[in-house]
N, C-alpha and C. Protein backbone atom coordinates (compact mmCIF):
# COMPACT_ATOMS: atom_id res chain seq x y z
N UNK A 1 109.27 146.70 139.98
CA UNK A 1 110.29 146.29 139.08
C UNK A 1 109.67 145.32 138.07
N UNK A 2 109.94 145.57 136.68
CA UNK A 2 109.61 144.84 135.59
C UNK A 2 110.87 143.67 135.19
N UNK A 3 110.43 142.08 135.38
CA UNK A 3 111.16 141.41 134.88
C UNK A 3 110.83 140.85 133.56
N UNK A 4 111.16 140.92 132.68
CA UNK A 4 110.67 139.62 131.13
C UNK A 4 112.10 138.34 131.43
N UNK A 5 111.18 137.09 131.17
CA UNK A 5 111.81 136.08 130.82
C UNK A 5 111.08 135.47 129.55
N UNK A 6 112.16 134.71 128.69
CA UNK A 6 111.43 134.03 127.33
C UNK A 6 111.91 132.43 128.01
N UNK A 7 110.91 132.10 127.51
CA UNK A 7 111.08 130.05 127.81
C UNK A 7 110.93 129.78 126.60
N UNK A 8 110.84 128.42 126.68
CA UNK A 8 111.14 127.82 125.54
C UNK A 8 110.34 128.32 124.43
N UNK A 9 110.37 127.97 123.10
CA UNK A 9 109.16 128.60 122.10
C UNK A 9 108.77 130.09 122.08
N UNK A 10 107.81 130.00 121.89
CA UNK A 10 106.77 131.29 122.10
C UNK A 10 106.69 132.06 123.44
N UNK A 11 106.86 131.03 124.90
CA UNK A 11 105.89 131.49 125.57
C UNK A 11 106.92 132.66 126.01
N UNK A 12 106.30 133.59 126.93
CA UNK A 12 106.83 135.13 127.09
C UNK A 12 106.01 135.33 128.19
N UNK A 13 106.86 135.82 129.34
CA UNK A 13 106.20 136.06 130.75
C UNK A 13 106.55 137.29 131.66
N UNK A 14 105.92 138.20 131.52
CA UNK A 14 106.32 139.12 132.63
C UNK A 14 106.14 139.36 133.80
N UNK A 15 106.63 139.61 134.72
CA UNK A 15 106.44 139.79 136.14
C UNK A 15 106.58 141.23 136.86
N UNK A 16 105.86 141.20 138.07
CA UNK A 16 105.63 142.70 138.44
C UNK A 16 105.61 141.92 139.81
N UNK A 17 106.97 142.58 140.59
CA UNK A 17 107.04 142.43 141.81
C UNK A 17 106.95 143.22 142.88
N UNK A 18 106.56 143.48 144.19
CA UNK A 18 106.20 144.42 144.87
C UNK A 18 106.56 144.50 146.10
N UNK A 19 107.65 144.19 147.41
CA UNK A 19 106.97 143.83 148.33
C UNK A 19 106.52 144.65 149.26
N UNK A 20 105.71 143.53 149.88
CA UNK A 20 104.64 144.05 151.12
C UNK A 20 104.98 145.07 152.48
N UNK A 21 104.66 145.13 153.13
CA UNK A 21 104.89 146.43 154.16
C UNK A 21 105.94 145.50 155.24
N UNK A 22 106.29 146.24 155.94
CA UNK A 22 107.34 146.03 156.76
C UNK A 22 106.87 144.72 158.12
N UNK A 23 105.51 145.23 158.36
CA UNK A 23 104.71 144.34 159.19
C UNK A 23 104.07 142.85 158.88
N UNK A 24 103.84 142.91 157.47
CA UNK A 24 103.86 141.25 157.09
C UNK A 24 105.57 140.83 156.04
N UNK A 25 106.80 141.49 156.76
CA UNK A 25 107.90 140.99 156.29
C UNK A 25 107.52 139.58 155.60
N UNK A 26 107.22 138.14 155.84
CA UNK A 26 107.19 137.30 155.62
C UNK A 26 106.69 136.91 154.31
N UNK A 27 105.74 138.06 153.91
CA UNK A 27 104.26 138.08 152.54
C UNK A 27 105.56 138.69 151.24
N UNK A 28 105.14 138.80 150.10
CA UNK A 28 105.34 139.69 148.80
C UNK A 28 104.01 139.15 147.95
N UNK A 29 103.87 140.33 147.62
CA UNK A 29 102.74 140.69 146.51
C UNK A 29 103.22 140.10 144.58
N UNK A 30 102.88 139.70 144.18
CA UNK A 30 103.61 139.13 143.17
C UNK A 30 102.22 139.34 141.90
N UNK A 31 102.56 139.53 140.63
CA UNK A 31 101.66 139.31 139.77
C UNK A 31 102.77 138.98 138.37
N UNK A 32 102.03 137.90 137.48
CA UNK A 32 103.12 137.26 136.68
C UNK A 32 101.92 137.56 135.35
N UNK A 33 102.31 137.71 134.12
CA UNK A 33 101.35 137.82 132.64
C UNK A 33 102.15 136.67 132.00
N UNK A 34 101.45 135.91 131.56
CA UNK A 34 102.18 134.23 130.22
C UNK A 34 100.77 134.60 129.25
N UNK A 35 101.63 134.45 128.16
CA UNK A 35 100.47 134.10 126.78
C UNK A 35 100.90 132.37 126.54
N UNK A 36 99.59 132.24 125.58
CA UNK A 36 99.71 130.58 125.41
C UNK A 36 98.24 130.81 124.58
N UNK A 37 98.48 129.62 123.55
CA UNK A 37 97.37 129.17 122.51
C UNK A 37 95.97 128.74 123.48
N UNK A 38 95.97 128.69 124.36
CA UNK A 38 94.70 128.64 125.44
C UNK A 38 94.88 129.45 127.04
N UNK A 39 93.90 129.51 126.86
CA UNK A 39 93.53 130.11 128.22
C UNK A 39 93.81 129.44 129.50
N UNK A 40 94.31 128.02 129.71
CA UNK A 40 94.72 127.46 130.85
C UNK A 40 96.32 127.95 130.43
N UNK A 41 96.52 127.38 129.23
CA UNK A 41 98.24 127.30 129.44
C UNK A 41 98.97 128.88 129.65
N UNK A 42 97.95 129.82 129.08
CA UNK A 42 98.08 131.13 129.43
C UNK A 42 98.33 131.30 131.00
N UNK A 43 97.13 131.12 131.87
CA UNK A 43 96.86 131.33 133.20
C UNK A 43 98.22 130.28 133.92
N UNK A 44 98.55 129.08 133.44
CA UNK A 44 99.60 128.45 134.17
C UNK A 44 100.81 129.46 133.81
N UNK A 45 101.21 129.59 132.90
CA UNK A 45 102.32 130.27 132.56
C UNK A 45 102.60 131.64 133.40
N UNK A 46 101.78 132.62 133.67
CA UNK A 46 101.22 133.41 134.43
C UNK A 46 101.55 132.95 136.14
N UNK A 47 100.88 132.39 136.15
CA UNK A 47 101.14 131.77 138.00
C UNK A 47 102.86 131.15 137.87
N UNK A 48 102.69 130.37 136.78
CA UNK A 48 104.41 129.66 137.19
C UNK A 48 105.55 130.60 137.02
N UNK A 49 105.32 132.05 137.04
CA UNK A 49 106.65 132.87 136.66
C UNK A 49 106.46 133.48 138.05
N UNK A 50 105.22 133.51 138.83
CA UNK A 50 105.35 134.17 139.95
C UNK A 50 106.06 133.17 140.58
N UNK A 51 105.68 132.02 140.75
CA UNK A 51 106.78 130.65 141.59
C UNK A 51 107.72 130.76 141.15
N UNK A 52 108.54 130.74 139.56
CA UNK A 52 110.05 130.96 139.68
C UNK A 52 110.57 132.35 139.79
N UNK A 53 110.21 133.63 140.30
CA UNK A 53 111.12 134.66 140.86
C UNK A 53 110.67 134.36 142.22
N UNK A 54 110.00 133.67 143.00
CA UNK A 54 109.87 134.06 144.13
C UNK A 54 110.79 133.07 144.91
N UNK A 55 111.03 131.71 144.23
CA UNK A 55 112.18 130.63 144.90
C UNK A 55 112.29 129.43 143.62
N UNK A 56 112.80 129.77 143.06
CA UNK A 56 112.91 128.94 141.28
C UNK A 56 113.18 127.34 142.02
N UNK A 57 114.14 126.74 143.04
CA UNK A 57 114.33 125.65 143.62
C UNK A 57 113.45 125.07 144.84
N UNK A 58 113.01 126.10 145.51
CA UNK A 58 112.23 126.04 146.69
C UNK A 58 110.76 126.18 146.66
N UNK A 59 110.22 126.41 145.71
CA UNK A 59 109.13 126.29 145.22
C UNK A 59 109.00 126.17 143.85
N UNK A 60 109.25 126.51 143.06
CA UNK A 60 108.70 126.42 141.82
C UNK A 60 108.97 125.18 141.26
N UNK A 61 110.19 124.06 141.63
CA UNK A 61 110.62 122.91 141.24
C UNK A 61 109.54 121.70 141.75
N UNK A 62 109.41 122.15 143.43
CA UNK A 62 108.20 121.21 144.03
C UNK A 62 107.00 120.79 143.57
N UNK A 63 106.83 122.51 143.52
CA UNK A 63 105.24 122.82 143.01
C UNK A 63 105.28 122.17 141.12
N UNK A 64 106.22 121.92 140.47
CA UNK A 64 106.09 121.17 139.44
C UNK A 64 105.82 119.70 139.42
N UNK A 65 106.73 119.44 140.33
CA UNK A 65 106.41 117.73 140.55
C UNK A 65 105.74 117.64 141.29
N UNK A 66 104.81 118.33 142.07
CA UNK A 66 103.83 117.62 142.86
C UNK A 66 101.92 117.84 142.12
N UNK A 67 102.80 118.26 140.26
CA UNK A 67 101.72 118.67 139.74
C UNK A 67 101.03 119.62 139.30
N UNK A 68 101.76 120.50 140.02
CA UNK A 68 101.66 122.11 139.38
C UNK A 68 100.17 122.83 139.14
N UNK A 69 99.71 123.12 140.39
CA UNK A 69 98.25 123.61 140.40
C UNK A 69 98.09 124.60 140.84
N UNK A 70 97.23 125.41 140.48
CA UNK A 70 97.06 126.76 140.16
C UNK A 70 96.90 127.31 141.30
N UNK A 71 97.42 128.51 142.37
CA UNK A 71 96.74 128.76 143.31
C UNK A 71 98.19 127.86 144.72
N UNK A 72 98.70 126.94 144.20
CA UNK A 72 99.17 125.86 145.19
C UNK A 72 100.77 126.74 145.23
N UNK A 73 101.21 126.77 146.18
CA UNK A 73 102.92 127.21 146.96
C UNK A 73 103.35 126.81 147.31
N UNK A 74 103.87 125.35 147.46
CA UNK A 74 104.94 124.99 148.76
C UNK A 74 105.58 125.39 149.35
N UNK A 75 105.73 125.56 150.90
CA UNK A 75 105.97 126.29 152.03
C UNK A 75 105.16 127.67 152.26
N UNK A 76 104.02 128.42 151.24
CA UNK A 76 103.98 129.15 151.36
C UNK A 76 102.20 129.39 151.19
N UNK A 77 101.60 130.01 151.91
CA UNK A 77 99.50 130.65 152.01
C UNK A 77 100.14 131.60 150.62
N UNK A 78 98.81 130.79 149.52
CA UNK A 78 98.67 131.47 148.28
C UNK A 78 97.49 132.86 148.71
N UNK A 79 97.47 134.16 149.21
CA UNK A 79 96.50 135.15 149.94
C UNK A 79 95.87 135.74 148.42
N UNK A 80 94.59 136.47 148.58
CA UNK A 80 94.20 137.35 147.60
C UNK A 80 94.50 136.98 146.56
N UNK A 81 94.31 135.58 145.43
CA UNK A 81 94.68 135.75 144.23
C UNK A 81 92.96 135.99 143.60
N UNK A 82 94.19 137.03 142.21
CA UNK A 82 92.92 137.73 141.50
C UNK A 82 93.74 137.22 139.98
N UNK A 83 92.48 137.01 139.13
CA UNK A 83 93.27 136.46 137.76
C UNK A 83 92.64 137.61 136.63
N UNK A 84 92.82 137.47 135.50
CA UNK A 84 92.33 138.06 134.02
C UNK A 84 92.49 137.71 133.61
N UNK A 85 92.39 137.09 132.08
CA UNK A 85 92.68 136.74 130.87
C UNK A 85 91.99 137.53 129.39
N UNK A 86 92.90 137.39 128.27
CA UNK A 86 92.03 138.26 127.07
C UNK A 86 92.59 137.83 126.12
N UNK A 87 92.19 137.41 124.84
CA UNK A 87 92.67 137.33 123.71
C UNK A 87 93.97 138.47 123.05
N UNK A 88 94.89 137.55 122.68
CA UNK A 88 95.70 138.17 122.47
C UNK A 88 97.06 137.49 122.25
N UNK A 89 98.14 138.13 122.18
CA UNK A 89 99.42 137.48 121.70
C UNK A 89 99.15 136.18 121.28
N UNK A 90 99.76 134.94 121.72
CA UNK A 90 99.63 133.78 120.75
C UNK A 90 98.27 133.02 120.89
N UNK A 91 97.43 133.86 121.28
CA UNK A 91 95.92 133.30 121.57
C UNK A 91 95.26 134.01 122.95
N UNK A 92 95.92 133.92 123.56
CA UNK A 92 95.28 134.52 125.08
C UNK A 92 96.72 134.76 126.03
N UNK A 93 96.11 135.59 126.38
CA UNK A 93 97.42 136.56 127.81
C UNK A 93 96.85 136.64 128.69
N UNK A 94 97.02 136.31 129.66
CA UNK A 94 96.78 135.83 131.06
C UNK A 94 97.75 136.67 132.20
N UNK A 95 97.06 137.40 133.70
CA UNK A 95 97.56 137.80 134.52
C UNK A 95 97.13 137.22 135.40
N UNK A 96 97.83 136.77 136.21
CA UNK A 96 97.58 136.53 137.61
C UNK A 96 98.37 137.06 139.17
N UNK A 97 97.54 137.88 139.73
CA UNK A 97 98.41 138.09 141.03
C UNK A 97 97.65 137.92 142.19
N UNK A 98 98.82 137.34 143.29
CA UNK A 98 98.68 136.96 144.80
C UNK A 98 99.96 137.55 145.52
N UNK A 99 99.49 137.33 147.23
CA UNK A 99 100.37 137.48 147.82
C UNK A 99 100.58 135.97 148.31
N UNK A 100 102.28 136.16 148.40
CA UNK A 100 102.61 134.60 149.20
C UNK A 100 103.48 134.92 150.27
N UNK A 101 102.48 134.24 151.07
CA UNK A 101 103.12 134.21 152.84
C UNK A 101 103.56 133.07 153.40
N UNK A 102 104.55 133.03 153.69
CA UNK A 102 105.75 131.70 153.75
C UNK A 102 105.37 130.96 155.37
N UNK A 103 104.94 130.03 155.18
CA UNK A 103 104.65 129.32 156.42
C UNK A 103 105.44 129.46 157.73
């Protein structure tokens, strides 16, 4: 399933959600794309859309105030993350996907 959300400004984020097999019920496979005038704010934008479809209050709010780092889940093992980035839209477009397995 394809979600688009627009945030504030420019930035533009799509998400590609998947979930996992019946035997790791607990896991979903998640991959999020953010553009941004750099390549970090790209790659954050990217990771932070996978944290807000996966629990917008339960993680994605935490994981802001406790600093918001790349790779990091509250309550949840960030598994297999794989990233990309490339020039493009407002400077660089950024994908990132993991699976997150809920403690």
């Amino acid at each position: 399933m394809f979600r688009k959300f627009t945030c504030s400004g420019a930035v533009l984020a799509t998400v590609l959600i998947a979930a996992t097999s019946a035997a790791s019920a607990q896991c979903i496979k998640k991959a999020g794309e953010g553009t941004d005038g750099t390549k970090d704010g790209a790659m954050f934008q990217a990771y932070e859309i996978i944290l807000q479809t996966t629990d917008f209050f339960g993680v994605w709010a935490p994981w802001i105030a406790s600093g918001g780092k790349i790779g990091q889940a509250p309550g949840y093992v960030v598994k297999r993350p794989k990233s990309r980035c490339k020039k493009g839209g407002l400077g660089y477009v950024c994908v990132y996907q993991a699976t997150l397995c809920k403690r």
